[in-house]
N, C-alpha and C. Protein backbone atom coordinates (compact mmCIF):
# COMPACT_ATOMS: atom_id res chain seq x y z
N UNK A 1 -116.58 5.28 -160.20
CA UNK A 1 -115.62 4.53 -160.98
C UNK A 1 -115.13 5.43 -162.10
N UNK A 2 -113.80 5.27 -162.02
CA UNK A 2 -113.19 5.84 -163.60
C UNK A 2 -112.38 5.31 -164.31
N UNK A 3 -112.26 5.50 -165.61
CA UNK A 3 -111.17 4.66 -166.07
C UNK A 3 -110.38 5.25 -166.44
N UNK A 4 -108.69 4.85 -167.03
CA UNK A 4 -107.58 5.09 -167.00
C UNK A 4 -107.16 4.85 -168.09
N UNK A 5 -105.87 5.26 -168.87
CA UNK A 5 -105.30 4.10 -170.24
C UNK A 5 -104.13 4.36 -169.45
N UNK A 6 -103.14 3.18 -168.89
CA UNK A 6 -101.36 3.36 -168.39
C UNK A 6 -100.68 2.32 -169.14
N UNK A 7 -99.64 3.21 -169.24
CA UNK A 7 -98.51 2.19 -170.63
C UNK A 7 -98.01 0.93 -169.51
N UNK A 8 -98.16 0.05 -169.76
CA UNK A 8 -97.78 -1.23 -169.47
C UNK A 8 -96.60 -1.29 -168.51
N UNK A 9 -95.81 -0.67 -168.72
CA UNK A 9 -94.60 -0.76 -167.85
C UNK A 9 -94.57 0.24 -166.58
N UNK A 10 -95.94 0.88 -166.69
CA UNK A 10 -96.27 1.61 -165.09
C UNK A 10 -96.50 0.64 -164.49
N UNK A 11 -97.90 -0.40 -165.31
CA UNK A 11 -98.68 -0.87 -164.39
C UNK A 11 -98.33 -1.98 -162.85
N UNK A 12 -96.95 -2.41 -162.92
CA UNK A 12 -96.70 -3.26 -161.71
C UNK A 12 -96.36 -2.38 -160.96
N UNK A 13 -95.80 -0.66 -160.91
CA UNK A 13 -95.99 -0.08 -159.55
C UNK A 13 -96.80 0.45 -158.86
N UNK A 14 -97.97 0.62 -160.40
CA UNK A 14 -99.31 1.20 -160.03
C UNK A 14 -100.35 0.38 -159.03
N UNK A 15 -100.31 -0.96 -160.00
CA UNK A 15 -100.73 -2.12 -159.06
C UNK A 15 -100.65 -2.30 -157.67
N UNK A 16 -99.05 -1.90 -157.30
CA UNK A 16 -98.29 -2.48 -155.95
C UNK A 16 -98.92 -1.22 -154.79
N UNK A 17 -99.07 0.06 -155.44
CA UNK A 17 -99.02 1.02 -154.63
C UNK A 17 -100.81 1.12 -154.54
N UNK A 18 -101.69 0.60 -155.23
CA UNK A 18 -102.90 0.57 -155.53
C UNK A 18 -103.38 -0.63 -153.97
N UNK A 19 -102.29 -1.55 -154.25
CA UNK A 19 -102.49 -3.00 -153.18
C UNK A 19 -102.21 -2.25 -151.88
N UNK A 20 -101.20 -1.63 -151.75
CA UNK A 20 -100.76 -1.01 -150.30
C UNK A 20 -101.60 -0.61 -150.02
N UNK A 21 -102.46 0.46 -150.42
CA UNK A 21 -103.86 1.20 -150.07
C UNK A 21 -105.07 0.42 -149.66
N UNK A 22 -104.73 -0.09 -150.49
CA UNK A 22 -105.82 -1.16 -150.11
C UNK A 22 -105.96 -2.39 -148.99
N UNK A 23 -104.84 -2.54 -148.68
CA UNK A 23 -104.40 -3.71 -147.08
C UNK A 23 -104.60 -2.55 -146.21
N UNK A 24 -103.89 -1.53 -146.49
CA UNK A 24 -104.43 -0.37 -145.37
C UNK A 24 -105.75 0.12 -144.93
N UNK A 25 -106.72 0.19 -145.85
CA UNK A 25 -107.89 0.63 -145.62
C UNK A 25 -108.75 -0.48 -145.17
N UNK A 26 -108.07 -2.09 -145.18
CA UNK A 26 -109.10 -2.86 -145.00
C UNK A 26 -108.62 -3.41 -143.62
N UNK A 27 -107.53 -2.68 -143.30
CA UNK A 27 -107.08 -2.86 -141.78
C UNK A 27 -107.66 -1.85 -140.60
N UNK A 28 -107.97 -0.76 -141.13
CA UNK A 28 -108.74 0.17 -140.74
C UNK A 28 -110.03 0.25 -140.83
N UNK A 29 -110.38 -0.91 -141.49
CA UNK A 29 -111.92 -1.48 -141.52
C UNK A 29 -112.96 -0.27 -142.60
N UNK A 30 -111.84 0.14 -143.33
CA UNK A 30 -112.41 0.77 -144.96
C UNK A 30 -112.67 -0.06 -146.11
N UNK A 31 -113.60 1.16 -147.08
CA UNK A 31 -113.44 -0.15 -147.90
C UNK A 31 -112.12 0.75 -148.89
N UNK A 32 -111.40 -0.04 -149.65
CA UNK A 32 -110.02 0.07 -150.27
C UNK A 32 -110.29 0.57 -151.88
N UNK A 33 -109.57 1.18 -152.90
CA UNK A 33 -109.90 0.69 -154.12
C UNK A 33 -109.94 -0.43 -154.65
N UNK A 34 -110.43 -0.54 -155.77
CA UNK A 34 -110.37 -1.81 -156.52
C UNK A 34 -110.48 -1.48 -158.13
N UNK A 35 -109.73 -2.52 -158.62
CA UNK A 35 -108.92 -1.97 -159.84
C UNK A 35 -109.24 -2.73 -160.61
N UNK A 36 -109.76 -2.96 -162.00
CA UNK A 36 -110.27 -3.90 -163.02
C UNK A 36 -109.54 -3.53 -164.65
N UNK A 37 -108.83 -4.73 -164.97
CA UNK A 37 -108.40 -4.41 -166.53
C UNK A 37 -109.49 -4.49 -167.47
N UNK A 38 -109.04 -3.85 -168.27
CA UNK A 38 -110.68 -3.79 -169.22
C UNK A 38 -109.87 -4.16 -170.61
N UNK A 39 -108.98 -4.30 -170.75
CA UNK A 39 -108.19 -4.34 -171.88
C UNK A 39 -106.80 -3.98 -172.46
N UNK A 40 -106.66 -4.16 -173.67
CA UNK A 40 -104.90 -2.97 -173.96
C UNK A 40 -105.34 -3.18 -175.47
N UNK A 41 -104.03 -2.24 -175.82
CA UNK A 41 -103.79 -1.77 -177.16
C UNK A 41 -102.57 -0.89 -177.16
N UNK A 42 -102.18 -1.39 -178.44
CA UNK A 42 -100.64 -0.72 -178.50
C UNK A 42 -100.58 0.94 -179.46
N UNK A 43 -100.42 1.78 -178.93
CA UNK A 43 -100.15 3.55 -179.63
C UNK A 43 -98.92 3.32 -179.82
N UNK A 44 -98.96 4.52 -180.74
CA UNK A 44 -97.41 5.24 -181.11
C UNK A 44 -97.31 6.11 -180.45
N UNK A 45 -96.46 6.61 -180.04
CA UNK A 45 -95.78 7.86 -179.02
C UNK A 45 -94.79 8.51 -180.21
N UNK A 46 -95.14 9.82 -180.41
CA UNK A 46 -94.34 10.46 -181.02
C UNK A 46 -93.29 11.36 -180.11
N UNK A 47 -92.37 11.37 -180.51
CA UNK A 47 -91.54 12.55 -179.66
C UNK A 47 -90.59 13.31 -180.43
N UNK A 48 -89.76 14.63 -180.04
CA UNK A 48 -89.08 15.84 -180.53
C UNK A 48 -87.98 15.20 -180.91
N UNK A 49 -87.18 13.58 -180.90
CA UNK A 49 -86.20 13.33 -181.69
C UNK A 49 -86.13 12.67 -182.96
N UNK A 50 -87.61 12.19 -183.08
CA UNK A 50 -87.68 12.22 -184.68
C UNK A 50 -87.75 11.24 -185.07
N UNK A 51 -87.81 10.10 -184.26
CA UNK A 51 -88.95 8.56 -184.53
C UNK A 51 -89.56 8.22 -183.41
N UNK A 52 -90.54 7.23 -184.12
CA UNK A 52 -91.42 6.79 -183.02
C UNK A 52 -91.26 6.03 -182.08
N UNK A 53 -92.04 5.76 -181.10
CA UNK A 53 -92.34 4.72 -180.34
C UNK A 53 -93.62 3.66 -180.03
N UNK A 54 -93.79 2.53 -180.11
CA UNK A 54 -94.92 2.04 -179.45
C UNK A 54 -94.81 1.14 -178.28
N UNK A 55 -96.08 1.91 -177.48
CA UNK A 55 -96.51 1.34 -176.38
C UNK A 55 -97.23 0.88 -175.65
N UNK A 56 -97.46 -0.56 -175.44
CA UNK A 56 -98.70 -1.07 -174.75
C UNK A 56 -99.56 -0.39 -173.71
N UNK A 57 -100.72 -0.05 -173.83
CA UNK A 57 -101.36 1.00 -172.89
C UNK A 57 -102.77 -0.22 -172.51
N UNK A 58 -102.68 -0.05 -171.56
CA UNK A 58 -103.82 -0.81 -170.62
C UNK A 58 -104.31 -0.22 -170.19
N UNK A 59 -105.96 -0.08 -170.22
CA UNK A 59 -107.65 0.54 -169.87
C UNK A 59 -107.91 -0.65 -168.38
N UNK A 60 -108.03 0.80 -167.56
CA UNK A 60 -108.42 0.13 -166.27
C UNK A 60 -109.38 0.91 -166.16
N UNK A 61 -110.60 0.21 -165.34
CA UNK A 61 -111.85 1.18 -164.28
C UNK A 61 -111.11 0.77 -162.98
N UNK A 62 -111.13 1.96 -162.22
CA UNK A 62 -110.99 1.79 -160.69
C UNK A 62 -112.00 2.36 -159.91
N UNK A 63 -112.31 1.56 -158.48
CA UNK A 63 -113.41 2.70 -157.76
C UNK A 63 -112.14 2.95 -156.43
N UNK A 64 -112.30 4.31 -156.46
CA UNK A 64 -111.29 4.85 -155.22
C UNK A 64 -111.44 4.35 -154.04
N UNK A 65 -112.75 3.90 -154.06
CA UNK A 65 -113.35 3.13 -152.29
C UNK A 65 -113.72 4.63 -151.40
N UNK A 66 -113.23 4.39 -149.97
CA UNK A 66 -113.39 5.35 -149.06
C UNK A 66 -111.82 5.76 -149.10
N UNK A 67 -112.27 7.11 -147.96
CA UNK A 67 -111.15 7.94 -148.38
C UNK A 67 -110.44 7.30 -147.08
N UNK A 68 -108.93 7.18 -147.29
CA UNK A 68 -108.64 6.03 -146.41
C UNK A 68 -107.76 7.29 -144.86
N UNK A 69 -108.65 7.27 -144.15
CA UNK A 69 -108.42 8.32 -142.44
C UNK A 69 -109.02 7.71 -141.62
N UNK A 70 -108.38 8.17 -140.40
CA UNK A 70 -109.23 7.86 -139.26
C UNK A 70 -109.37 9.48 -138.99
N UNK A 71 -111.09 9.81 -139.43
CA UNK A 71 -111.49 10.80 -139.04
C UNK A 71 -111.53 11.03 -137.22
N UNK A 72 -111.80 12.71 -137.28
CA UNK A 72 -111.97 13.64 -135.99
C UNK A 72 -110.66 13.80 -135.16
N UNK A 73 -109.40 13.41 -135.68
CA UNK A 73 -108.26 13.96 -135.41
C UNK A 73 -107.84 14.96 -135.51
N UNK A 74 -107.17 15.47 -134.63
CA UNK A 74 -106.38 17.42 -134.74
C UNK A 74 -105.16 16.85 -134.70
N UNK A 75 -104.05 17.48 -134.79
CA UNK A 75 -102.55 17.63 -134.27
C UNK A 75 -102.83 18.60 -132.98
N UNK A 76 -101.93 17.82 -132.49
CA UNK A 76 -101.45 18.68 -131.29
C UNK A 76 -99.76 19.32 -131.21
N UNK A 77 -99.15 18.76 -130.89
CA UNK A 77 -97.60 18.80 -131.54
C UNK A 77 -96.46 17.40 -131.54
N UNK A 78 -95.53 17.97 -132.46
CA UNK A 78 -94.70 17.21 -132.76
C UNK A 78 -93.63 17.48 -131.61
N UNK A 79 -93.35 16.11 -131.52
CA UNK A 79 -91.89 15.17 -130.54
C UNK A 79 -90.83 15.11 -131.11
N UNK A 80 -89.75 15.86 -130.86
CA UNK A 80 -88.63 15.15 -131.51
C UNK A 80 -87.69 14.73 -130.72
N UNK A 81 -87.22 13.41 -130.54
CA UNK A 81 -86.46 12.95 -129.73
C UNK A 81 -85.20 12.54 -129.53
N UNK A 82 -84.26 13.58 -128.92
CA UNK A 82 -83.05 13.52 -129.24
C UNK A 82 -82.29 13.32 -127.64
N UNK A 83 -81.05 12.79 -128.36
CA UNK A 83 -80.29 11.83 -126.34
C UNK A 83 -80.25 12.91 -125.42
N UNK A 84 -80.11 14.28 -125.69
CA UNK A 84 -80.16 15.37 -124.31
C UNK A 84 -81.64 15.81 -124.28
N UNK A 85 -82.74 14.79 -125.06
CA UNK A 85 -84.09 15.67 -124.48
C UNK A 85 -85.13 15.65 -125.47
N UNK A 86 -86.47 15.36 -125.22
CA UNK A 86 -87.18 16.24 -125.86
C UNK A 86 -86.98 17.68 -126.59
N UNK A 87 -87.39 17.56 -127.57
CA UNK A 87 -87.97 18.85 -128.27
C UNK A 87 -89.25 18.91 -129.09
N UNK A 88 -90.71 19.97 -127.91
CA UNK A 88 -91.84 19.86 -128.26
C UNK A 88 -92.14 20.76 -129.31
N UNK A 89 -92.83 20.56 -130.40
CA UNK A 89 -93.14 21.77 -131.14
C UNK A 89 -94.50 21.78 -131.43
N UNK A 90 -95.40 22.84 -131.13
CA UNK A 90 -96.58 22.32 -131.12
C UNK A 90 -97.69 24.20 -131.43
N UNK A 91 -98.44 23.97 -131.92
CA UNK A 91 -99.46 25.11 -131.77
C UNK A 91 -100.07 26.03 -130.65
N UNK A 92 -100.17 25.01 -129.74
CA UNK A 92 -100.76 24.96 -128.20
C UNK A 92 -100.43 24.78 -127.39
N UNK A 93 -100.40 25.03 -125.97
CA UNK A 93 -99.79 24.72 -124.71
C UNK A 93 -99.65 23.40 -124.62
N UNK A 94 -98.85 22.41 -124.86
CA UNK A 94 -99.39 21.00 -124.65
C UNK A 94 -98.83 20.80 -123.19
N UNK A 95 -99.45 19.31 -122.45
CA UNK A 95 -98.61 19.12 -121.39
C UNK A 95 -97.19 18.57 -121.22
N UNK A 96 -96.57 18.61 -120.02
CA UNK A 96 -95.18 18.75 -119.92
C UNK A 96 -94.65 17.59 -119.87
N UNK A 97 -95.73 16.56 -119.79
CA UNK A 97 -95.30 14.95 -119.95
C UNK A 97 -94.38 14.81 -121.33
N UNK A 98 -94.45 15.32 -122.09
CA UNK A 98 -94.38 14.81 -123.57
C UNK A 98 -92.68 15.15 -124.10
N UNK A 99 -91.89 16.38 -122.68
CA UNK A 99 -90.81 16.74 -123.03
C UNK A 99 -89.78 15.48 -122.44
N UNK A 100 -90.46 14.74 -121.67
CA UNK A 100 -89.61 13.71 -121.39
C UNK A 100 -90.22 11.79 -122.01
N UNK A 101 -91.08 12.18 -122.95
CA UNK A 101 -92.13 10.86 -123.41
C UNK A 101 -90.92 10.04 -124.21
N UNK A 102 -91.32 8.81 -124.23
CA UNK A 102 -90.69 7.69 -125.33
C UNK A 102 -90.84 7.77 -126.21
N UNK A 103 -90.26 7.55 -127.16
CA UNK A 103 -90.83 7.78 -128.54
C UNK A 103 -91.36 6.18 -128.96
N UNK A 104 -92.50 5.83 -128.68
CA UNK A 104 -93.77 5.00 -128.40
C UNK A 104 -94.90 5.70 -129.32
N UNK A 105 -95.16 4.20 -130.17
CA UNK A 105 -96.69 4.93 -131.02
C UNK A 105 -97.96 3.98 -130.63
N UNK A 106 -98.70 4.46 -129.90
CA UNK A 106 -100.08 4.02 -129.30
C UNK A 106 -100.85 3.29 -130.34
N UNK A 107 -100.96 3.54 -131.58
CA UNK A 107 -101.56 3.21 -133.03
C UNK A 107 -100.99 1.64 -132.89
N UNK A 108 -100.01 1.63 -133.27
CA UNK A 108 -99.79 0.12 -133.96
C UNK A 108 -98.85 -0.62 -132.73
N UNK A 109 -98.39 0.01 -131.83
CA UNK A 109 -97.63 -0.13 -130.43
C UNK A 109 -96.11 -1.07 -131.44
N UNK A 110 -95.40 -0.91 -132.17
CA UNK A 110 -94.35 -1.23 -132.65
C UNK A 110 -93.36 -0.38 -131.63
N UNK A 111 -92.25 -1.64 -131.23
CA UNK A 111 -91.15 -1.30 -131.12
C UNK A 111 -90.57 -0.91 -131.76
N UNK A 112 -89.90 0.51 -131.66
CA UNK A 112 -88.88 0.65 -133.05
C UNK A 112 -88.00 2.19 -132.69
N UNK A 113 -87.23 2.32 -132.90
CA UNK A 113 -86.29 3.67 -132.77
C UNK A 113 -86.83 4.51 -133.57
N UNK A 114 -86.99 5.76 -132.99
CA UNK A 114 -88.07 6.92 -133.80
C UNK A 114 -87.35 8.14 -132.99
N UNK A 115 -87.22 9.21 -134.16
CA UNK A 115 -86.59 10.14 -134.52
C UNK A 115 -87.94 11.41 -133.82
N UNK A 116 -89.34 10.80 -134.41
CA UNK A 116 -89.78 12.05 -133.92
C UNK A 116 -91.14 11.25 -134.02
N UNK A 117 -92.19 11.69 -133.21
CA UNK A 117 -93.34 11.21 -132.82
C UNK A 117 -94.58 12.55 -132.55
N UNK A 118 -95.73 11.95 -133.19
CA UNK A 118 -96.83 13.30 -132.81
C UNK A 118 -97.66 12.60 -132.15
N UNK A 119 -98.41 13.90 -131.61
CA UNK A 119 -99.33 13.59 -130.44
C UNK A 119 -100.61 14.84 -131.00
N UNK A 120 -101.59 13.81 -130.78
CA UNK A 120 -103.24 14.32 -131.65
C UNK A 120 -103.95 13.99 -130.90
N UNK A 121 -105.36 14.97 -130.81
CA UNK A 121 -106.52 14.58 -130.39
C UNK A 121 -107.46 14.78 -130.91
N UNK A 122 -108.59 14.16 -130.48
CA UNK A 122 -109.70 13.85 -131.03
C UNK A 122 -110.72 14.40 -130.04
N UNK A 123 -111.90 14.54 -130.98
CA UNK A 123 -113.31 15.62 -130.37
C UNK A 123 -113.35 15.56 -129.28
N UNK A 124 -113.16 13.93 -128.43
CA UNK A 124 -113.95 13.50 -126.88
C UNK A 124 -112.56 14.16 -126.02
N UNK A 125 -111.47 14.26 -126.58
CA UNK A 125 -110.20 14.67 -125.51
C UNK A 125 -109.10 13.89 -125.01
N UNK A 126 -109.49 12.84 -126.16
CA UNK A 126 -108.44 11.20 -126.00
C UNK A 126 -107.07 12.08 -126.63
N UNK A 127 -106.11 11.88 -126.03
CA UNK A 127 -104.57 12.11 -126.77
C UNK A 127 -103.95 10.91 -127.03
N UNK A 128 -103.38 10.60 -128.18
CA UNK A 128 -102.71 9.67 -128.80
C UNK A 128 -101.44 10.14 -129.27
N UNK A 129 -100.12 9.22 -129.16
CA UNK A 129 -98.95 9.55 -129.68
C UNK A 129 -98.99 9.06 -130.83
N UNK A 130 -97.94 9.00 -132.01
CA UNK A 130 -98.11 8.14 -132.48
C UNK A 130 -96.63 8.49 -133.33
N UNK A 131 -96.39 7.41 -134.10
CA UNK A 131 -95.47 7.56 -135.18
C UNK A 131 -95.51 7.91 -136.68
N UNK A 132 -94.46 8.06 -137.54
CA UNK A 132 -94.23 9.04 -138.72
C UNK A 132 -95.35 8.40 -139.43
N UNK A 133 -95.31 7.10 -139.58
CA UNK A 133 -95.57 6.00 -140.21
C UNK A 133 -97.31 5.94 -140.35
N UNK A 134 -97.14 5.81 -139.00
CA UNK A 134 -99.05 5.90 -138.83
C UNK A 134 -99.81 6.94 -138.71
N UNK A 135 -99.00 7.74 -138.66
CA UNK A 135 -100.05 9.70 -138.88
C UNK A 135 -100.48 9.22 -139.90
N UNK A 136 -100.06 9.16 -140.48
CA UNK A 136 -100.63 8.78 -142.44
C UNK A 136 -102.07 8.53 -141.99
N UNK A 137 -102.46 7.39 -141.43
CA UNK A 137 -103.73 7.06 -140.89
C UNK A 137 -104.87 8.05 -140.37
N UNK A 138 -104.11 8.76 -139.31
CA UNK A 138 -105.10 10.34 -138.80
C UNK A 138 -105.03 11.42 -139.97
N UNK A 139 -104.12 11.44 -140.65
CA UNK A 139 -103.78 12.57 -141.98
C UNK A 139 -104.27 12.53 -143.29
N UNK A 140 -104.21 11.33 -143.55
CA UNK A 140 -104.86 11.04 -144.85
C UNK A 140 -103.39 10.26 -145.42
N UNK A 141 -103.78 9.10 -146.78
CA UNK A 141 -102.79 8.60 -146.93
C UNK A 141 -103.14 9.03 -149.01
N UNK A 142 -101.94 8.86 -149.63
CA UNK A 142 -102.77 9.32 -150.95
C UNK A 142 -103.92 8.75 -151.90
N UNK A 143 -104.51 9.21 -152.17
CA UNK A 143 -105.67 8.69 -152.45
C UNK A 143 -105.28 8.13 -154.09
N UNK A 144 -106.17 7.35 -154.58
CA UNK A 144 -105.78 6.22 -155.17
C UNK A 144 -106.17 6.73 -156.71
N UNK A 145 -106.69 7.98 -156.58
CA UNK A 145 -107.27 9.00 -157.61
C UNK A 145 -105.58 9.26 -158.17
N UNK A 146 -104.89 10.00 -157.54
CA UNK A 146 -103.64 11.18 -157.68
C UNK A 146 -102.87 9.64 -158.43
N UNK A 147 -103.04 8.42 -157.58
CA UNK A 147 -101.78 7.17 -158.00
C UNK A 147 -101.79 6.83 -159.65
N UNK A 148 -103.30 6.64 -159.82
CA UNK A 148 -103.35 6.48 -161.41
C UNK A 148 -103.76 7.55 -162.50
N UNK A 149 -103.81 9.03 -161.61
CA UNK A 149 -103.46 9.80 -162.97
C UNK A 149 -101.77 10.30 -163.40
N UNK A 150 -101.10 9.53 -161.98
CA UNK A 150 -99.29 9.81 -162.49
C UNK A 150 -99.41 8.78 -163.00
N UNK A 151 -99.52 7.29 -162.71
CA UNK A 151 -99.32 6.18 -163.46
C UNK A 151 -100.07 6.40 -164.91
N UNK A 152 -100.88 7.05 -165.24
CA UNK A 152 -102.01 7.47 -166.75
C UNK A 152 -100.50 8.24 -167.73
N UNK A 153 -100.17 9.38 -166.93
CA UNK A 153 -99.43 10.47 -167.66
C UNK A 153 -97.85 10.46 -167.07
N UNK A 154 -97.62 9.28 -166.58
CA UNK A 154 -96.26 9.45 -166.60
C UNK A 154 -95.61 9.77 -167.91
N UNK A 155 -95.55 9.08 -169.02
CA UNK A 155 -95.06 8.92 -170.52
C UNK A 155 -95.06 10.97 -171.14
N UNK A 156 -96.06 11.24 -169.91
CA UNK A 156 -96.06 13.24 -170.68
C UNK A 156 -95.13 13.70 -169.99
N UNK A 157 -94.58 13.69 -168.87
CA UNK A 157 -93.69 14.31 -168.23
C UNK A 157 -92.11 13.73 -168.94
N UNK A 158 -91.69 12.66 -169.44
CA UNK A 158 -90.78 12.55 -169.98
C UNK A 158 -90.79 13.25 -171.48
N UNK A 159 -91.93 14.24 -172.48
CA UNK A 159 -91.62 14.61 -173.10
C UNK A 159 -91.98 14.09 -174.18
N UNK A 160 -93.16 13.17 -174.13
CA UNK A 160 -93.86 12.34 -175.19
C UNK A 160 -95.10 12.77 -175.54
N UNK A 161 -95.61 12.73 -176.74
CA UNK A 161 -97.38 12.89 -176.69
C UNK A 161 -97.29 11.36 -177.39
N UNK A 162 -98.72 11.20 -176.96
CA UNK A 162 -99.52 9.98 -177.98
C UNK A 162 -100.46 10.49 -178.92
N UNK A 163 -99.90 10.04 -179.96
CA UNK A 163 -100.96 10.47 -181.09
C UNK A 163 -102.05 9.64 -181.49
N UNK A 164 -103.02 9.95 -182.02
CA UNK A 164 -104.14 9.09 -182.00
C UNK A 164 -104.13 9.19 -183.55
């Protein structure tokens, strides 16, 4: 667990993108973060034009959970699927099925028009296609660490310190 201080007006995208992670990992049968307010308090923000600002900053503990993958995946190569054809791009010899494949994702089996599709395997030799969308799943999706130290220090990148 760690905790955070984010100025108030992060916190509903921090929240939202904190929740996404978390329906995801518990669909994948992870466990998700989980996010607890611990409080607020209002700082001044000083900045280089020469008055202040104050801003509500809210103290969260979060626990990151598990890291949200479906481990023992490789890439194999990428599909891109265009009206005169396949185009395979890939590391390895892959097979020749794939220059004429659908662009079909085995993961979540959604119908849907797709531009480009990968194909991965795993230790035992299972090949899976899949889409942009759901690699995230075999790849890693961002971890919930990176979400609330931009949501913490957004207010520094616009050029602010908080003074204590």
């Amino acid at each position: 667990m760690k905790t955070y201080t984010i100025p108030l007006e992060n916190m509903a995208q921090f929240l939202n993108r904190i929740d996404k992670l978390a329906k995801r990992a518990e669909k994948l049968g992870l466990q998700g973060p989980k996010v607890e307010e611990c409080g607020s308090e209002v700082v001044k923000i000083a900045n280089d034009i020469g008055f202040d600002n104050y801003v509500e900053m809210v103290t969260i503990n979060i626990d990151f959970g598990e890291e949200i993958i479906i481990k023992a995946w490789q890439f194999l190569c990428a599909i891109e699927h265009l009206p005169q054809g396949n185009i395979v791009k890939g590391y390895a010899n892959v097979d020749t099925k794939w220059r004429t494949a659908e662009p079909n994702c085995e993961h979540c089996n959604t119908n849907r028009q797709r531009n480009n599709t990968y194909v991965l395997v795993n230790e035992k030799g299972k090949v899976i296609q899949v889409g942009s969308t759901c690699l995230k799943d075999f790849t890693g999706h961002k971890d919930a660490e990176a979400i609330a130290e931009y949501a913490a220090h957004l207010h520094e990148f616009i050029g602010s310190e908080v003074e204590e």
